[in-house]
Protein backbone atom coordinates (compact mmCIF):
# COMPACT_ATOMS: atom_id res chain seq x y z
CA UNK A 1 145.58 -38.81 61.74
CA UNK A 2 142.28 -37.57 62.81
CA UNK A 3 139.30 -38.28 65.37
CA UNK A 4 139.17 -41.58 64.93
CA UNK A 5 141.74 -42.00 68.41
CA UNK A 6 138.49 -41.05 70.58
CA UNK A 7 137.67 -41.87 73.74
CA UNK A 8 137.67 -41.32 77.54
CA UNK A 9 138.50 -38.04 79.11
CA UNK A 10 140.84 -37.19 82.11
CA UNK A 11 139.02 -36.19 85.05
CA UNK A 12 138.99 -32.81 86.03
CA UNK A 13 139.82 -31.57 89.68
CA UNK A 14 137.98 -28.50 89.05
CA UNK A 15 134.83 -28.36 91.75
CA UNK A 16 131.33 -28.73 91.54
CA UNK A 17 129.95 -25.27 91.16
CA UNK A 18 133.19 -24.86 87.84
CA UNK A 19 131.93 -27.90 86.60
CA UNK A 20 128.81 -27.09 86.15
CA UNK A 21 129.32 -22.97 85.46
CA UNK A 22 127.65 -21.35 82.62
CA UNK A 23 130.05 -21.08 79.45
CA UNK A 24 130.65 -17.40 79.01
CA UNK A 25 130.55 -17.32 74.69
CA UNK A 26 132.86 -13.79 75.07
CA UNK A 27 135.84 -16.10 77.30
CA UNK A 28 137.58 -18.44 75.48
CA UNK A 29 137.73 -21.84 77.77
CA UNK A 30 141.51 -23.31 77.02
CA UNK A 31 140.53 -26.15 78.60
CA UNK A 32 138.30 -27.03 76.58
CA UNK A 33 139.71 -26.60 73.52
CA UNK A 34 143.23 -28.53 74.55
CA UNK A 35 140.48 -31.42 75.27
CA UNK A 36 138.65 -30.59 72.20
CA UNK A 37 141.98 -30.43 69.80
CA UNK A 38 143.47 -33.08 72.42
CA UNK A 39 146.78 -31.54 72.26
CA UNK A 40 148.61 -34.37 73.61
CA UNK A 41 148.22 -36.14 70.83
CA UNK A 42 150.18 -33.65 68.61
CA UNK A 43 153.41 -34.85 69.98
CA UNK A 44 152.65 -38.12 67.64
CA UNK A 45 152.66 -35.53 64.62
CA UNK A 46 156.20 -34.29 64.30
CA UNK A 47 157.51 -38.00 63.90
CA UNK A 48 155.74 -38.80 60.79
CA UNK A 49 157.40 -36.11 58.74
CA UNK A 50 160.63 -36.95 60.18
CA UNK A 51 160.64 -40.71 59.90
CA UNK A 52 159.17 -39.56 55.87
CA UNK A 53 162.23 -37.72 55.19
CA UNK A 54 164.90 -40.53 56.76
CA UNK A 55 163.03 -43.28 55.03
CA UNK A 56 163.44 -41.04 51.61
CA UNK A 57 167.26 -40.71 52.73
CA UNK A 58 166.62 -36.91 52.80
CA UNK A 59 168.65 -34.54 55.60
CA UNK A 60 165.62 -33.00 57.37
CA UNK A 61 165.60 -28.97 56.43
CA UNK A 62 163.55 -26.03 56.17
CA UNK A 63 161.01 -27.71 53.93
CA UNK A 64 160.38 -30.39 56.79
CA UNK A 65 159.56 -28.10 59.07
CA UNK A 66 156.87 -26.79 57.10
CA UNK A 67 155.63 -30.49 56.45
CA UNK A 68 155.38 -30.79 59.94
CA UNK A 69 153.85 -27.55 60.52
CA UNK A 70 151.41 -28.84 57.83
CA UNK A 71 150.27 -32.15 58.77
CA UNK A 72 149.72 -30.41 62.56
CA UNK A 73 146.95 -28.56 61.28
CA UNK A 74 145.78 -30.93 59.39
CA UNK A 75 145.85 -33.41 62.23
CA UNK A 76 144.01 -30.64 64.52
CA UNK A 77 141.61 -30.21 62.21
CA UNK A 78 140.36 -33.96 61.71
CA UNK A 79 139.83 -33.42 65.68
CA UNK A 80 138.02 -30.31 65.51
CA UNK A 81 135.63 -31.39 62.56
CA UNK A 82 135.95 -35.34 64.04
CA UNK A 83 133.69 -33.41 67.25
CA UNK A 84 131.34 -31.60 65.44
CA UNK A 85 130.77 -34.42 63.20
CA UNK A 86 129.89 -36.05 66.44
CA UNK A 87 128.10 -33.72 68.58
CA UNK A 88 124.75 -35.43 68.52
CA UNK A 89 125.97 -39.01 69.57
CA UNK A 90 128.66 -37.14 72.24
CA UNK A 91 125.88 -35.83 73.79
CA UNK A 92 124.58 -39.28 74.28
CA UNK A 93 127.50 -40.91 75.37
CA UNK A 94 130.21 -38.18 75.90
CA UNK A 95 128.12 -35.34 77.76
CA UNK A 96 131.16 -33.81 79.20
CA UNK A 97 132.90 -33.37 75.86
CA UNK A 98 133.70 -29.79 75.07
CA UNK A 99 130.35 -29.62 72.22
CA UNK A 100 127.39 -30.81 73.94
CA UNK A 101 128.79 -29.49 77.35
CA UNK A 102 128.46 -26.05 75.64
CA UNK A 103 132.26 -25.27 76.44
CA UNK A 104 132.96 -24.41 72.66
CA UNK A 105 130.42 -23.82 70.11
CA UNK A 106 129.44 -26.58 67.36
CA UNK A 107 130.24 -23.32 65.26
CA UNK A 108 133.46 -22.72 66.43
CA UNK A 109 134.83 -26.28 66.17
CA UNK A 110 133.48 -26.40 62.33
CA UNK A 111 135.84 -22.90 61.82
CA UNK A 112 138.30 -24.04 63.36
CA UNK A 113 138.87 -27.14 60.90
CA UNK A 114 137.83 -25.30 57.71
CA UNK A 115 140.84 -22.41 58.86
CA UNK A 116 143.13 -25.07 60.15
CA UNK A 117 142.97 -27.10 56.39
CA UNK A 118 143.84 -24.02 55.15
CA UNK A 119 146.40 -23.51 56.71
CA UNK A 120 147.65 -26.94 56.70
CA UNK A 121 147.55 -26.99 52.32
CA UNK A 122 149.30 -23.27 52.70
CA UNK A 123 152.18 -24.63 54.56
CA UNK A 124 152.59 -27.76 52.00
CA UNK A 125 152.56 -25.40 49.35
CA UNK A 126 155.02 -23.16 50.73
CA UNK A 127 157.44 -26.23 51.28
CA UNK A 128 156.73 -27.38 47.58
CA UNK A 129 154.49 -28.47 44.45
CA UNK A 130 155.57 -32.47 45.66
CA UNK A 131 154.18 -31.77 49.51
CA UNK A 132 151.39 -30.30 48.36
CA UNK A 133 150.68 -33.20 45.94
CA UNK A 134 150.30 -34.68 49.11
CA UNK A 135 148.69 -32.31 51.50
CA UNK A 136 146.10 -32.32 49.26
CA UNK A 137 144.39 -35.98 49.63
CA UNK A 138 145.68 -35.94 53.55
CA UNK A 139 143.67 -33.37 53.58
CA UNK A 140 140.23 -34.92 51.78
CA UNK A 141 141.15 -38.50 53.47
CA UNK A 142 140.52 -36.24 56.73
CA UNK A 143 137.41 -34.75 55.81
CA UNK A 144 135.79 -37.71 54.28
CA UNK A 145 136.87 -40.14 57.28
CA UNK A 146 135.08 -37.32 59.93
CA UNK A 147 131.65 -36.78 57.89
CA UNK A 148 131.74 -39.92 55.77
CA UNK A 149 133.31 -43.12 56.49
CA UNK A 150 133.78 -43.07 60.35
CA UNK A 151 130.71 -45.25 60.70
CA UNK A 152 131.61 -47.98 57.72
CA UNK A 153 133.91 -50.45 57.13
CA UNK A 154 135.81 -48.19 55.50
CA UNK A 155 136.85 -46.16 58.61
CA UNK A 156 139.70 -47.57 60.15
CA UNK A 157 141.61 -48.13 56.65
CA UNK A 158 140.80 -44.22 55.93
CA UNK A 159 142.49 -43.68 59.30
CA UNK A 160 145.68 -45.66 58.20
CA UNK A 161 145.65 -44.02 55.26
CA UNK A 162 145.88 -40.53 56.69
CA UNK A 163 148.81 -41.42 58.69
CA UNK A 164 150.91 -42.84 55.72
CA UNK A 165 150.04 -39.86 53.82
CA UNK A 166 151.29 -37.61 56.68
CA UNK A 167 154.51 -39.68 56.37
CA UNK A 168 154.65 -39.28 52.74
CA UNK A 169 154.44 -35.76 53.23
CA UNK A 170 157.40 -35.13 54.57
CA UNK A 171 159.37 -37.17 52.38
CA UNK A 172 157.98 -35.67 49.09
CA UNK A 173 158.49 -31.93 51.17
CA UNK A 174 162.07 -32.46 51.95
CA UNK A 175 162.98 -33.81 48.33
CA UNK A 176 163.87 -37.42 49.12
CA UNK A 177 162.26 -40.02 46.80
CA UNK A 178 158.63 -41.05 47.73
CA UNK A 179 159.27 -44.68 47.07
CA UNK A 180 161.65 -45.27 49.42
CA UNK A 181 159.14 -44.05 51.97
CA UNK A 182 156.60 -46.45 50.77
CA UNK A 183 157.30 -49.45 53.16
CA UNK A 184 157.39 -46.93 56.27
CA UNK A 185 154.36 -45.49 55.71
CA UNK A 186 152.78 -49.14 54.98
CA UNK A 187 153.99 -49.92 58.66
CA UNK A 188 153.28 -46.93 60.32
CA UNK A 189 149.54 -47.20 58.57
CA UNK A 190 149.25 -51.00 59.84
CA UNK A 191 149.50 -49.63 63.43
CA UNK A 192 147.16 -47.25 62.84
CA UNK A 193 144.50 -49.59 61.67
CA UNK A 194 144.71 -51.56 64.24
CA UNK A 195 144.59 -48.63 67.18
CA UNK A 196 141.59 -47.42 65.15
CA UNK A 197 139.75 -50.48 64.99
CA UNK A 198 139.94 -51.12 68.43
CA UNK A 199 138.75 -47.60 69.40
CA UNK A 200 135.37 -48.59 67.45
CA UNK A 201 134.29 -50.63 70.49
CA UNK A 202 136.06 -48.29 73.22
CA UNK A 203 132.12 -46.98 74.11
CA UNK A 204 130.49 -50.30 74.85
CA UNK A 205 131.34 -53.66 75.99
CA UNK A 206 132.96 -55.22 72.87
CA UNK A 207 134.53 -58.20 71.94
CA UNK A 208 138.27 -59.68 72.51
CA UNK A 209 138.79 -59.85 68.41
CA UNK A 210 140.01 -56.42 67.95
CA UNK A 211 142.41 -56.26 70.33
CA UNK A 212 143.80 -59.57 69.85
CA UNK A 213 144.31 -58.62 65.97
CA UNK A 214 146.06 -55.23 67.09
CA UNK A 215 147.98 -57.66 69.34
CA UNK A 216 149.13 -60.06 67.07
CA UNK A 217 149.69 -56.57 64.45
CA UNK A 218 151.88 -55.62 66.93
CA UNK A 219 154.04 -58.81 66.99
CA UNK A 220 154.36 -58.47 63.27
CA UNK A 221 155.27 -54.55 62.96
CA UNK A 222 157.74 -55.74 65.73
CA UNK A 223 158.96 -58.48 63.30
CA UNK A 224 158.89 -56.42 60.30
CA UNK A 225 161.39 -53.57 61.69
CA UNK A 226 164.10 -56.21 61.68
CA UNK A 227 163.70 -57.92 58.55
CA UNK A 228 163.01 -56.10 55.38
CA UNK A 229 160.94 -56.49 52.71
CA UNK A 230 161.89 -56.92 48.91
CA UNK A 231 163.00 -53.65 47.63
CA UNK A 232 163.27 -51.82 51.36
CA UNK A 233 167.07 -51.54 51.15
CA UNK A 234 168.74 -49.53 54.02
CA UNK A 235 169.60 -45.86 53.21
CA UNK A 236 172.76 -45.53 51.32
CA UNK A 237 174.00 -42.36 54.01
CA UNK A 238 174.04 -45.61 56.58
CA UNK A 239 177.83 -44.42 57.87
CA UNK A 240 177.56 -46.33 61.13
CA UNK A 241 174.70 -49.68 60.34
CA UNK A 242 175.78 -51.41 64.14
CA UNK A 243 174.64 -48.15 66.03
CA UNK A 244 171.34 -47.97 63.78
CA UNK A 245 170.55 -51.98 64.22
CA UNK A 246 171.28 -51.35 68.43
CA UNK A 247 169.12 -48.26 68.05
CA UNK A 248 166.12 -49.82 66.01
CA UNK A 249 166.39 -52.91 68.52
CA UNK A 250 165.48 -50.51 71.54
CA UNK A 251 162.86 -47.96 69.65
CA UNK A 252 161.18 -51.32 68.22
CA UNK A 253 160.95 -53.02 72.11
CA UNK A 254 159.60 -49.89 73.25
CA UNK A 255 157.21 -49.51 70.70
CA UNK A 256 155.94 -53.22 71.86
CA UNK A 257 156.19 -52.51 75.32
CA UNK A 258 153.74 -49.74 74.96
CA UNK A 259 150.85 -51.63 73.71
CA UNK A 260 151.40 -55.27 74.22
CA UNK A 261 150.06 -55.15 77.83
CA UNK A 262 147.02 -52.66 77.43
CA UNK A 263 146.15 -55.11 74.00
CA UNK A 264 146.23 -57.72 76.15
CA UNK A 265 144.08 -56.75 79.01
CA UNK A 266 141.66 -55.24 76.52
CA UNK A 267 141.54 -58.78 75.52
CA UNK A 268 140.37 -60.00 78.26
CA UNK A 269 137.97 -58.00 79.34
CA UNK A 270 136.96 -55.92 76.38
CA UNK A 271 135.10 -53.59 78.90
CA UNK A 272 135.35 -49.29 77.60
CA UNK A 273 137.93 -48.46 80.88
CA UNK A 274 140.33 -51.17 79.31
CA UNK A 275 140.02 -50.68 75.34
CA UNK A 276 139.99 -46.95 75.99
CA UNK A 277 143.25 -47.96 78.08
CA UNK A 278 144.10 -49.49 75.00
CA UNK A 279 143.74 -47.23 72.15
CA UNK A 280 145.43 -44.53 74.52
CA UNK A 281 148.36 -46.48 74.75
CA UNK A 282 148.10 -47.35 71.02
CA UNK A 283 148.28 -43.65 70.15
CA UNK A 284 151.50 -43.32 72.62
CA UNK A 285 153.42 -46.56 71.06
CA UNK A 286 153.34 -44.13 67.56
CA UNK A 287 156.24 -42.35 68.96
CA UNK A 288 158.27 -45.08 69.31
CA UNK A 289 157.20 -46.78 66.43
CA UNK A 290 158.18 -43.56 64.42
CA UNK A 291 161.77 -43.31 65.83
CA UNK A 292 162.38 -46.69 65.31
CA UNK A 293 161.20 -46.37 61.31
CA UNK A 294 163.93 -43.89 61.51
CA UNK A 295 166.52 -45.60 63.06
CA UNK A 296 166.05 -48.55 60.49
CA UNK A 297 166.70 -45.88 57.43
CA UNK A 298 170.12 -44.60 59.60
CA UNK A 299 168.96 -41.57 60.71
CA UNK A 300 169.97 -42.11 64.29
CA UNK A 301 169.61 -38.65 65.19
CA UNK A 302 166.50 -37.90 63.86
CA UNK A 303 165.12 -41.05 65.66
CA UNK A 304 166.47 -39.85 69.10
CA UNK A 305 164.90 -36.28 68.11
CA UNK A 306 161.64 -37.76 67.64
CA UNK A 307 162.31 -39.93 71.18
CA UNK A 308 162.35 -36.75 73.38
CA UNK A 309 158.56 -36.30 72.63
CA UNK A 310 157.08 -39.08 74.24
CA UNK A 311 157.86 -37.60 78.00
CA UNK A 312 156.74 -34.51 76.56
CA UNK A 313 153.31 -36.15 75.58
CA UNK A 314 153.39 -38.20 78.68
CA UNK A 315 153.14 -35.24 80.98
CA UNK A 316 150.48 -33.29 78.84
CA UNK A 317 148.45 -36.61 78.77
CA UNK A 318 147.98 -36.45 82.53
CA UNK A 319 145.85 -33.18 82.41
CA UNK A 320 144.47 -34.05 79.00
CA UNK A 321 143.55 -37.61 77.15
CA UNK A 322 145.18 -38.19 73.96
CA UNK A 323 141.93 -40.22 73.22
């Protein structure tokens, strides 16, 4: 849900002499702040709320709009703060990061995710005393992941936390029941612990464990969308179950088409190009992973909604990295 999805940058085309220009302070570089807030990343946002409010077997409305509106600044501001919480070691290993390369101030970055949580517990409350129930420890699992717990063991589950809360969110904003959301959000966290635990070694030369474990996570998440648990029972508005099942067979191959390759090379050769490969296409499979969550509950629509971001991201992804 926050900085934890870091990593390698797209190269930039720009020349020499723009590369290495002086940062005016007065001009506000886009650039770098779509690299800084790595915009292509927010097209894995919108999905959470949604695939919340089909698990809960709630209609999406005007409340889930301002869940999603919500957990976007929340989610842009666990980059932001994840940047200047890292500033020192990015200038070690990340130089051309938008901090130490002087694009955009340590200051600004650190405004930017105090006004952006703000903004992000405004919206919850304006969609609701449940959302913001919620909002509220997204919000401090976001903080305390980016200045606390990145380093520890503690990180990646933090992580996975975040995004299950985000999910969460927009069930409890659009007035479905929370604990039918509960096994979603347990999947869609799994995921993310494993893409976060792999980006812990996507600096250095690691070792073939982590992405063999998000591998073999992946194989079970893929397992898990066809077979419920105890007490997941399909949503009751289920009018047409064969198109859902032929839906969530698709969303759930794509999702493991995504990452099964990139785990696997990563395994390997656990070298930074590959893992960063990796945890890129980690952060992509979300999307598909989200509309298939969706699909599962019956909310065929929704799922196919969420399914028209990925090209979206795809394209932005090319000028910016969603790591």
């Amino acid at each position: 849900m926050s900085g934890g999805e870091v990593g390698h940058q797209v190269g930039d085309p720009a020349s020499t002499t723009e590369q290495h220009r002086t940062p005016d302070p007065r001009t506000p570089d886009l650039r770098a702040w779509a690299e800084l807030l790595r915009v292509p990343a927010l097209f894995t946002v919108p999905g959470d709320a949604l695939a919340g409010a089909a698990a809960a077997s709630a209609r999406p409305d005007r409340r889930t709009v301002l869940a999603i509106a919500s957990s976007l600044c929340l989610y842009e501001a666990g980059m932001a703060l994840n940047d200047w919480a890292d500033r020192a070691e990015d200038a070690a290993e990340r130089p051309h990061r938008p901090l130490p390369s002087g694009r955009v101030r340590p200051a600004a970055a650190l405004g930017a995710a105090c006004a952006l949580t703000a903004a992000g517990l405004a919206l919850a409350a304006r969609a609701g005393r449940p959302a913001l129930t919620v909002a509220a420890p997204l919000a401090a699992t976001v903080w305390s992941y980016d200045l606390v717990l990145k380093g520890t063991p503690a990180g990646p589950f933090a992580m996975a936390a975040a995004r299950g809360l985000d999910l969460l969110l927009g069930a409890a904003a659009t007035g479905g029941r929370i604990g039918r959301a509960l096994p979603s959000a347990a999947l869609l966290s799994t995921h993310t612990l494993a893409v976060t635990t792999v980006s812990r070694q996507e600096t250095r030369d690691g070792t073939p464990a982590a992405p063999l474990a998000a591998l073999a996570t992946t194989g079970a998440l893929t397992w898990l969308l066809h077979h419920r648990p105890p007490g997941d029972r399909p949503s009751p508005r289920r009018r047409r179950p064969g198109l859902a099942a032929a839906t969530t067979t698709a969303l759930t191959a794509a999702y493991a088409a995504t990452v099964a390759r990139p785990y696997l090379h990563a395994a390997l050769n656990p070298s930074p190009p590959l893992t960063q490969r990796a945890v890129g296409a980690g952060v992509r499979a979300t999307i598909p992973l989200q509309c298939a969550l969706a699909a599962r509950s019956g909310a065929v629509a929704t799922a196919l909604l969420t399914a028209a971001l990925a090209p979206v991201a795809q394209r932005f992804a090319k000028r910016v990295s969603v790591t």
